[in-house]
C-alpha atoms as a PDB file:
ATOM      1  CA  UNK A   1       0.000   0.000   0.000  1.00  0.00           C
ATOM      2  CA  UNK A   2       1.222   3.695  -0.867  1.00  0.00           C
ATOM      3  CA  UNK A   3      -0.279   6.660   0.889  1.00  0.00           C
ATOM      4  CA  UNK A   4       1.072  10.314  -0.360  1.00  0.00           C
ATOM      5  CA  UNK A   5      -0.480  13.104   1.670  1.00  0.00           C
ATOM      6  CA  UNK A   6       0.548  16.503   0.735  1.00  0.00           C
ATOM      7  CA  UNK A   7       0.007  18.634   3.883  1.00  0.00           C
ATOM      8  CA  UNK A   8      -1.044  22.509   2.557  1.00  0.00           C
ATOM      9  CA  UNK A   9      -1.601  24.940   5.502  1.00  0.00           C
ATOM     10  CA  UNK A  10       2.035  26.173   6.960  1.00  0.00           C
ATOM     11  CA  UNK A  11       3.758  24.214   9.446  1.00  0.00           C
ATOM     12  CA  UNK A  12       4.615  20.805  10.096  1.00  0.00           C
ATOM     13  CA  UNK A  13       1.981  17.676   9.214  1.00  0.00           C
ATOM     14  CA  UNK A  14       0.019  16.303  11.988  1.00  0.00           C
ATOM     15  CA  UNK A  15      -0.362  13.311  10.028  1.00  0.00           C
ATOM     16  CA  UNK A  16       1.250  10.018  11.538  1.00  0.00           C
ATOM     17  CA  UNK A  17       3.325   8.743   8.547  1.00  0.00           C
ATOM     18  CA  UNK A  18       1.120   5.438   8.463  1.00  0.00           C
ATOM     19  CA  UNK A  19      -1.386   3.420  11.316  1.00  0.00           C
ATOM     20  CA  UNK A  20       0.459   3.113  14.445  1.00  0.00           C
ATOM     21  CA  UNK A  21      -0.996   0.591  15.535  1.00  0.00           C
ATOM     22  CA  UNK A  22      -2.053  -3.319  14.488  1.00  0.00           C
ATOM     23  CA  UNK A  23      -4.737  -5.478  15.831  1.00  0.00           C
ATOM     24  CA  UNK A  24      -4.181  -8.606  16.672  1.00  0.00           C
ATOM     25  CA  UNK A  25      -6.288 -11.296  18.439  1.00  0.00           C
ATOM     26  CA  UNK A  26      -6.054 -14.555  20.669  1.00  0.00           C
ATOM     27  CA  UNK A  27      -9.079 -17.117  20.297  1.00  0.00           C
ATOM     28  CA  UNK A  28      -9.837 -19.042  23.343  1.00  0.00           C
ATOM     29  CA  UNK A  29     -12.510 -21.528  22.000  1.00  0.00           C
ATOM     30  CA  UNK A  30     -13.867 -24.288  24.898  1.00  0.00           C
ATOM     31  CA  UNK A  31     -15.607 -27.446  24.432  1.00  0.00           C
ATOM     32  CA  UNK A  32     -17.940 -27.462  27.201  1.00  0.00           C
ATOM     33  CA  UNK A  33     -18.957 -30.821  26.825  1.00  0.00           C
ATOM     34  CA  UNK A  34     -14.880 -31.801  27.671  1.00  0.00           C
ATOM     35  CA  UNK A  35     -13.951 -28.814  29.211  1.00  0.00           C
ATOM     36  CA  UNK A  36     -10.742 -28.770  26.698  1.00  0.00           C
ATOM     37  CA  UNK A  37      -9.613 -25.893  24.394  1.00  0.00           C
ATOM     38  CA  UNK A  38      -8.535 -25.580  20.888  1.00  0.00           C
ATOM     39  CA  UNK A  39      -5.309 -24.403  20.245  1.00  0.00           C
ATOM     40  CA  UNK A  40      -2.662 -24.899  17.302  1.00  0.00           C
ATOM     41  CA  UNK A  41       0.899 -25.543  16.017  1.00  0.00           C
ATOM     42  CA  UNK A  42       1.802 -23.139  13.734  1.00  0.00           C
ATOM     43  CA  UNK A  43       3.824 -23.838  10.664  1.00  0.00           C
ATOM     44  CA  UNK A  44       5.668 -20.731  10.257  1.00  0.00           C
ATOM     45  CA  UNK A  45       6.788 -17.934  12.002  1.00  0.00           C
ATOM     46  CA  UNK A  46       8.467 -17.650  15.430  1.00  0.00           C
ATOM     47  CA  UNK A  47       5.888 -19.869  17.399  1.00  0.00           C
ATOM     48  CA  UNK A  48       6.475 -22.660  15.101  1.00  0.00           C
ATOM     49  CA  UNK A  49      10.524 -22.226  15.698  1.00  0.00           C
ATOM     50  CA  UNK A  50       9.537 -23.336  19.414  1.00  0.00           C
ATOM     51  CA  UNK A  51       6.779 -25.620  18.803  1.00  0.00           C
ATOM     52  CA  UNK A  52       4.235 -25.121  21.516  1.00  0.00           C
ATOM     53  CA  UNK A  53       1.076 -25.560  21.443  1.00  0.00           C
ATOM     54  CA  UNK A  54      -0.734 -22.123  21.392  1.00  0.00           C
ATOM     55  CA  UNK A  55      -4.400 -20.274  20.738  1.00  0.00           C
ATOM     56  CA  UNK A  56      -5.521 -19.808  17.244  1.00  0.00           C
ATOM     57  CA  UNK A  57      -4.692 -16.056  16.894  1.00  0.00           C
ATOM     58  CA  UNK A  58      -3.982 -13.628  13.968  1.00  0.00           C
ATOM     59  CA  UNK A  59      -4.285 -10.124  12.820  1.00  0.00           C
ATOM     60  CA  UNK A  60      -7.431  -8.386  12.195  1.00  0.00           C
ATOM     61  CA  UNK A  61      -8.121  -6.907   8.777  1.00  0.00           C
ATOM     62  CA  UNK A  62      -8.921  -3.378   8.034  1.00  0.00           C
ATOM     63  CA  UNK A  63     -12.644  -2.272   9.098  1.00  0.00           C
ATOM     64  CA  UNK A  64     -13.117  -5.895  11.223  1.00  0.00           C
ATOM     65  CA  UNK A  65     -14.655  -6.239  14.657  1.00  0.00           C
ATOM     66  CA  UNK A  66     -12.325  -7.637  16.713  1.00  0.00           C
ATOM     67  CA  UNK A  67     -15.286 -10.778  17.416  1.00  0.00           C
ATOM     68  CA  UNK A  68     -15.269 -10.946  13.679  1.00  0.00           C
ATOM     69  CA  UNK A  69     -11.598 -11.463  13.308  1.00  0.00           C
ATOM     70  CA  UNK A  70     -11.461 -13.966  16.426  1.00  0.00           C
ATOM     71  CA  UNK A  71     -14.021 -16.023  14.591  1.00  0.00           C
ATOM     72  CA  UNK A  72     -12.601 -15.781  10.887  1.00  0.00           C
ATOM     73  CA  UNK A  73      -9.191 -16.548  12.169  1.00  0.00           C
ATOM     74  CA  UNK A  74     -10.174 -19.653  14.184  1.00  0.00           C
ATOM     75  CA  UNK A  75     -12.121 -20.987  11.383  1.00  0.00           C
ATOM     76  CA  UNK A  76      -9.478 -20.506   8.385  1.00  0.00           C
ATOM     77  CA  UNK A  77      -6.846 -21.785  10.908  1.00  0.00           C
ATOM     78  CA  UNK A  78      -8.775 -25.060  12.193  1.00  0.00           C
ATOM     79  CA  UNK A  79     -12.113 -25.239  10.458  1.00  0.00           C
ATOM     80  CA  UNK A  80     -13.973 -24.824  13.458  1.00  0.00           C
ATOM     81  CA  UNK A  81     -16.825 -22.246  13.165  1.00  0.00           C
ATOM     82  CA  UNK A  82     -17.372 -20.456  16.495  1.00  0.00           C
ATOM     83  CA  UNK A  83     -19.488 -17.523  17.893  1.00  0.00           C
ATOM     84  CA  UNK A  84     -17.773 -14.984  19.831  1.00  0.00           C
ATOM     85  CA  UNK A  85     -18.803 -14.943  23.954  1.00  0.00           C
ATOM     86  CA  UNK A  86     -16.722 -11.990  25.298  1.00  0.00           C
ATOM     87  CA  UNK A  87     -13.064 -10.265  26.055  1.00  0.00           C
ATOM     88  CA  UNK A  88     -11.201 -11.842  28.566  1.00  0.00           C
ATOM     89  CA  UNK A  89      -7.788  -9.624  28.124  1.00  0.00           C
ATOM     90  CA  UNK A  90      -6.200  -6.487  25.955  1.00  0.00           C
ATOM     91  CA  UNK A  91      -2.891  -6.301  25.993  1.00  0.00           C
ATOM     92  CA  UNK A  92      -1.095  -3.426  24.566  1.00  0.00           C
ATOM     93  CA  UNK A  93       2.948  -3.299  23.561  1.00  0.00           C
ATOM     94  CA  UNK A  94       5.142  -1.465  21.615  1.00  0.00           C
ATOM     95  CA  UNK A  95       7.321  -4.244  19.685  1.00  0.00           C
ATOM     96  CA  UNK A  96       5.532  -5.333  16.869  1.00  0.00           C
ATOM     97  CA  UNK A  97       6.865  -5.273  13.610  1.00  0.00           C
ATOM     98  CA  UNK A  98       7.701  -2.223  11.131  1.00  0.00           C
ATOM     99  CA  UNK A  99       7.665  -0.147  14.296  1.00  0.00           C
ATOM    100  CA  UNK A 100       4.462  -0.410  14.992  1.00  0.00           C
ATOM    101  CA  UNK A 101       2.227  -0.607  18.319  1.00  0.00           C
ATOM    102  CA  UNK A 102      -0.091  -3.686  19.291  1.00  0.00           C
ATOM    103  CA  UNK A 103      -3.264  -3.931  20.558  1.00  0.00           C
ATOM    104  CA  UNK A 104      -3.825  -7.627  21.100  1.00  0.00           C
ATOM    105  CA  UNK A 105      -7.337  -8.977  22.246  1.00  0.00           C
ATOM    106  CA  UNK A 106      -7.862 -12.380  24.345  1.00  0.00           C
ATOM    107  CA  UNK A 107     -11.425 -13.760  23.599  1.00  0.00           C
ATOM    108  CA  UNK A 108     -13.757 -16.287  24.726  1.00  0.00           C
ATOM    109  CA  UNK A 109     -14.829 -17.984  21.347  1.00  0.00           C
ATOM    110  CA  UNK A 110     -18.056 -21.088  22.047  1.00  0.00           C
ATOM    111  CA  UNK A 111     -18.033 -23.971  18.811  1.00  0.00           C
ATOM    112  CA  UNK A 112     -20.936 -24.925  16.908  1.00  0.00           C
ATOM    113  CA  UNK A 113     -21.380 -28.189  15.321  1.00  0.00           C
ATOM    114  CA  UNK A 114     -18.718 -30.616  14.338  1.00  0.00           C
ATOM    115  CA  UNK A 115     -15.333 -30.402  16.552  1.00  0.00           C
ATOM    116  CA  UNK A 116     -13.170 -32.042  13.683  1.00  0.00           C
ATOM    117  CA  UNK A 117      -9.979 -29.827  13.143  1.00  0.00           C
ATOM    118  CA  UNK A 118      -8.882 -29.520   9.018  1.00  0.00           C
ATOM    119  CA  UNK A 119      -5.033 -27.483   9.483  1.00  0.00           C
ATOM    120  CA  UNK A 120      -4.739 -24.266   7.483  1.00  0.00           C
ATOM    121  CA  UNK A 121      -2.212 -25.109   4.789  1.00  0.00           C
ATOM    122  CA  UNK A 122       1.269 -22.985   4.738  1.00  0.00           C
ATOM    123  CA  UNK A 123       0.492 -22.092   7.959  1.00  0.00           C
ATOM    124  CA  UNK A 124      -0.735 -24.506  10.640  1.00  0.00           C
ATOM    125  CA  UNK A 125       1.003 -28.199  11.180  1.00  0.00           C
ATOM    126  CA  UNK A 126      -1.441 -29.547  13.863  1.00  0.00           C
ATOM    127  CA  UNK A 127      -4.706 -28.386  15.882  1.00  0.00           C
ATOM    128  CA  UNK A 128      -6.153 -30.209  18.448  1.00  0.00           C
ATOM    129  CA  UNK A 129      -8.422 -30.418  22.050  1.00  0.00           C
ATOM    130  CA  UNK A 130      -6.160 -30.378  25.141  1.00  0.00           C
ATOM    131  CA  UNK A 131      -7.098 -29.895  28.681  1.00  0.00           C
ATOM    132  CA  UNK A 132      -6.643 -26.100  29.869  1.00  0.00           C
ATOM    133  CA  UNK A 133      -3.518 -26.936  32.239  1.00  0.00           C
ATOM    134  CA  UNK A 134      -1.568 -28.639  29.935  1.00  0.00           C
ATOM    135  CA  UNK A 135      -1.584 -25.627  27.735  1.00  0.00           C
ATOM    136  CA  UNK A 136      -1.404 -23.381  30.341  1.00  0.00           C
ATOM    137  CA  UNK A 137       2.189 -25.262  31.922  1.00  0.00           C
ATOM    138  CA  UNK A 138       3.455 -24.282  28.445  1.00  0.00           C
ATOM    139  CA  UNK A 139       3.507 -20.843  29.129  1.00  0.00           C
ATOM    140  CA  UNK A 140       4.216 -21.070  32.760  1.00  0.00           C
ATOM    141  CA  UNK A 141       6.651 -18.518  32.394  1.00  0.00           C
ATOM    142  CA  UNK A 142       4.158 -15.681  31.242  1.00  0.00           C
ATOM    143  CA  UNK A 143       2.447 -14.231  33.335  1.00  0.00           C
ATOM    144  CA  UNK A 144       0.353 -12.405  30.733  1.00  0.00           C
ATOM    145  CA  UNK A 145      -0.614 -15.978  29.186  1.00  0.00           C
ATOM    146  CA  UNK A 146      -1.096 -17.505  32.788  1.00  0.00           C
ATOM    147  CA  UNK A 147      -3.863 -14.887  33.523  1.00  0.00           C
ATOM    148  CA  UNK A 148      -5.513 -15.313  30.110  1.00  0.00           C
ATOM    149  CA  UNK A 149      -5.417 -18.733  30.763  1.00  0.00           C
ATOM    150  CA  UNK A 150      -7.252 -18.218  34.394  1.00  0.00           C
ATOM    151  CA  UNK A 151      -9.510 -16.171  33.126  1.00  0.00           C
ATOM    152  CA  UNK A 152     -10.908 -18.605  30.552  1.00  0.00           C
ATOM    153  CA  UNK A 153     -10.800 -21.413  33.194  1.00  0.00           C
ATOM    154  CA  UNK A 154     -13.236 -18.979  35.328  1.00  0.00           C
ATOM    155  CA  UNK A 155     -15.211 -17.995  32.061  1.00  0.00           C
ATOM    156  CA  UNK A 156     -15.174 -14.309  32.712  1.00  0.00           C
ATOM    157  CA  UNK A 157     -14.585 -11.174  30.250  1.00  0.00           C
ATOM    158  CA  UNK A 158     -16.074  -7.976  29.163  1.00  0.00           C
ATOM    159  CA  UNK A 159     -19.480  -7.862  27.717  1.00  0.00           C
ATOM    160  CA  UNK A 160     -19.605  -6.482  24.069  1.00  0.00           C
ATOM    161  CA  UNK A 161     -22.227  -4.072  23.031  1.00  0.00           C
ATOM    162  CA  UNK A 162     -22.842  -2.570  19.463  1.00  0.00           C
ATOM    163  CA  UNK A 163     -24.301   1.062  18.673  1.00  0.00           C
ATOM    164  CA  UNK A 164     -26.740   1.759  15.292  1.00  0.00           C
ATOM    165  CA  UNK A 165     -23.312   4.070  14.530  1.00  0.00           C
ATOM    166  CA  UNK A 166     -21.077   0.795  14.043  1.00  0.00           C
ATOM    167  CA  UNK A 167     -19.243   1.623  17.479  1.00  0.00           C
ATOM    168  CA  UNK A 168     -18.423  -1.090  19.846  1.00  0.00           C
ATOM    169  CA  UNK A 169     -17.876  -1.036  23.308  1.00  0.00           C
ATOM    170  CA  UNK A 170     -16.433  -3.455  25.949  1.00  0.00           C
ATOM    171  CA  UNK A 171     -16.905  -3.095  29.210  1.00  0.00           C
ATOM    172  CA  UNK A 172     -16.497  -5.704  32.799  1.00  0.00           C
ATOM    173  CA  UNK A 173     -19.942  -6.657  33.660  1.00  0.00           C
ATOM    174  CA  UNK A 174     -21.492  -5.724  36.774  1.00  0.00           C
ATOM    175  CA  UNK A 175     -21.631  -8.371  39.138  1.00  0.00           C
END
């Protein structure tokens, strides 16, 4: 993509050069039924150098909800067609690629109908259903994945509601 901006009035351009930010998201799907969760073995890129298990996660694409990516990404990556349940995390850094910022969104994805995995080719080498603490003793070290992790186990997040205007909104529900 090319953007050329020609900034007229006197003075420097307020214009950021490009976004500063990306969008990424995490999809914590659960069985019920099993009380396992569906995560992945990517093919590529530096998750697959260490080859954990991890969530299904990805980017979101221009003009996307991030429910909408959550449920796009977990289906292209393991076939498994979801609807979106609520936030359980945001995390936001400041070392993703091409100098950019990252927003990155934790959700609580629930399956509909059949539970059989098919592996995104080029990308993912295995998906499967594993228990919650065997994933989670993969990324003992992290705290950040530890309390995503907990936070699925108790089923919590933020509840998600949409305006007429297209606006979304999370927020923790009252108890």
């Amino acid at each position: 993509h090319v953007l050329l901006a020609a900034w007229l009035p006197p003075g420097p351009s307020p214009l950021p050069p490009n976004a500063t930010h990306q969008v990424g998201v995490g999809a914590v799907v659960v069985d019920s039924k099993t009380n396992r969760i569906l995560v992945v073995v990517e093919e590529v890129g530096p998750a697959a150098q260490a080859g954990v298990w991890k969530l299904p996660t990805g980017l979101a694409n221009a003009r996307e909800d991030v429910a909408a990516a959550a449920v796009r990404e977990v289906r292209e990556e393991t076939g498994i067609a979801c609807v979106f349940k609520s936030v359980l995390a945001v995390r936001h850094s400041h070392r993703a690629p091409r100098g950019k910022s990252d927003l990155f969104f934790s959700v609580l994805l629930e399956p509909v109908g059949d539970l059989s995995t098919t592996c995104q080719p080029g990308e993912i080498a295995a998906a499967a259903w594993m228990p919650l603490d065997d994933v989670a003793a993969q990324h003992g070290s992290s705290p950040a994945w530890r309390r995503i992790y907990e936070l699925a186990a108790e089923a919590r997040g933020f509840r998600r509601d949409v305006y007429p205007s297209g606006g979304v909104v999370y927020s923790v529900p009252r108890e």
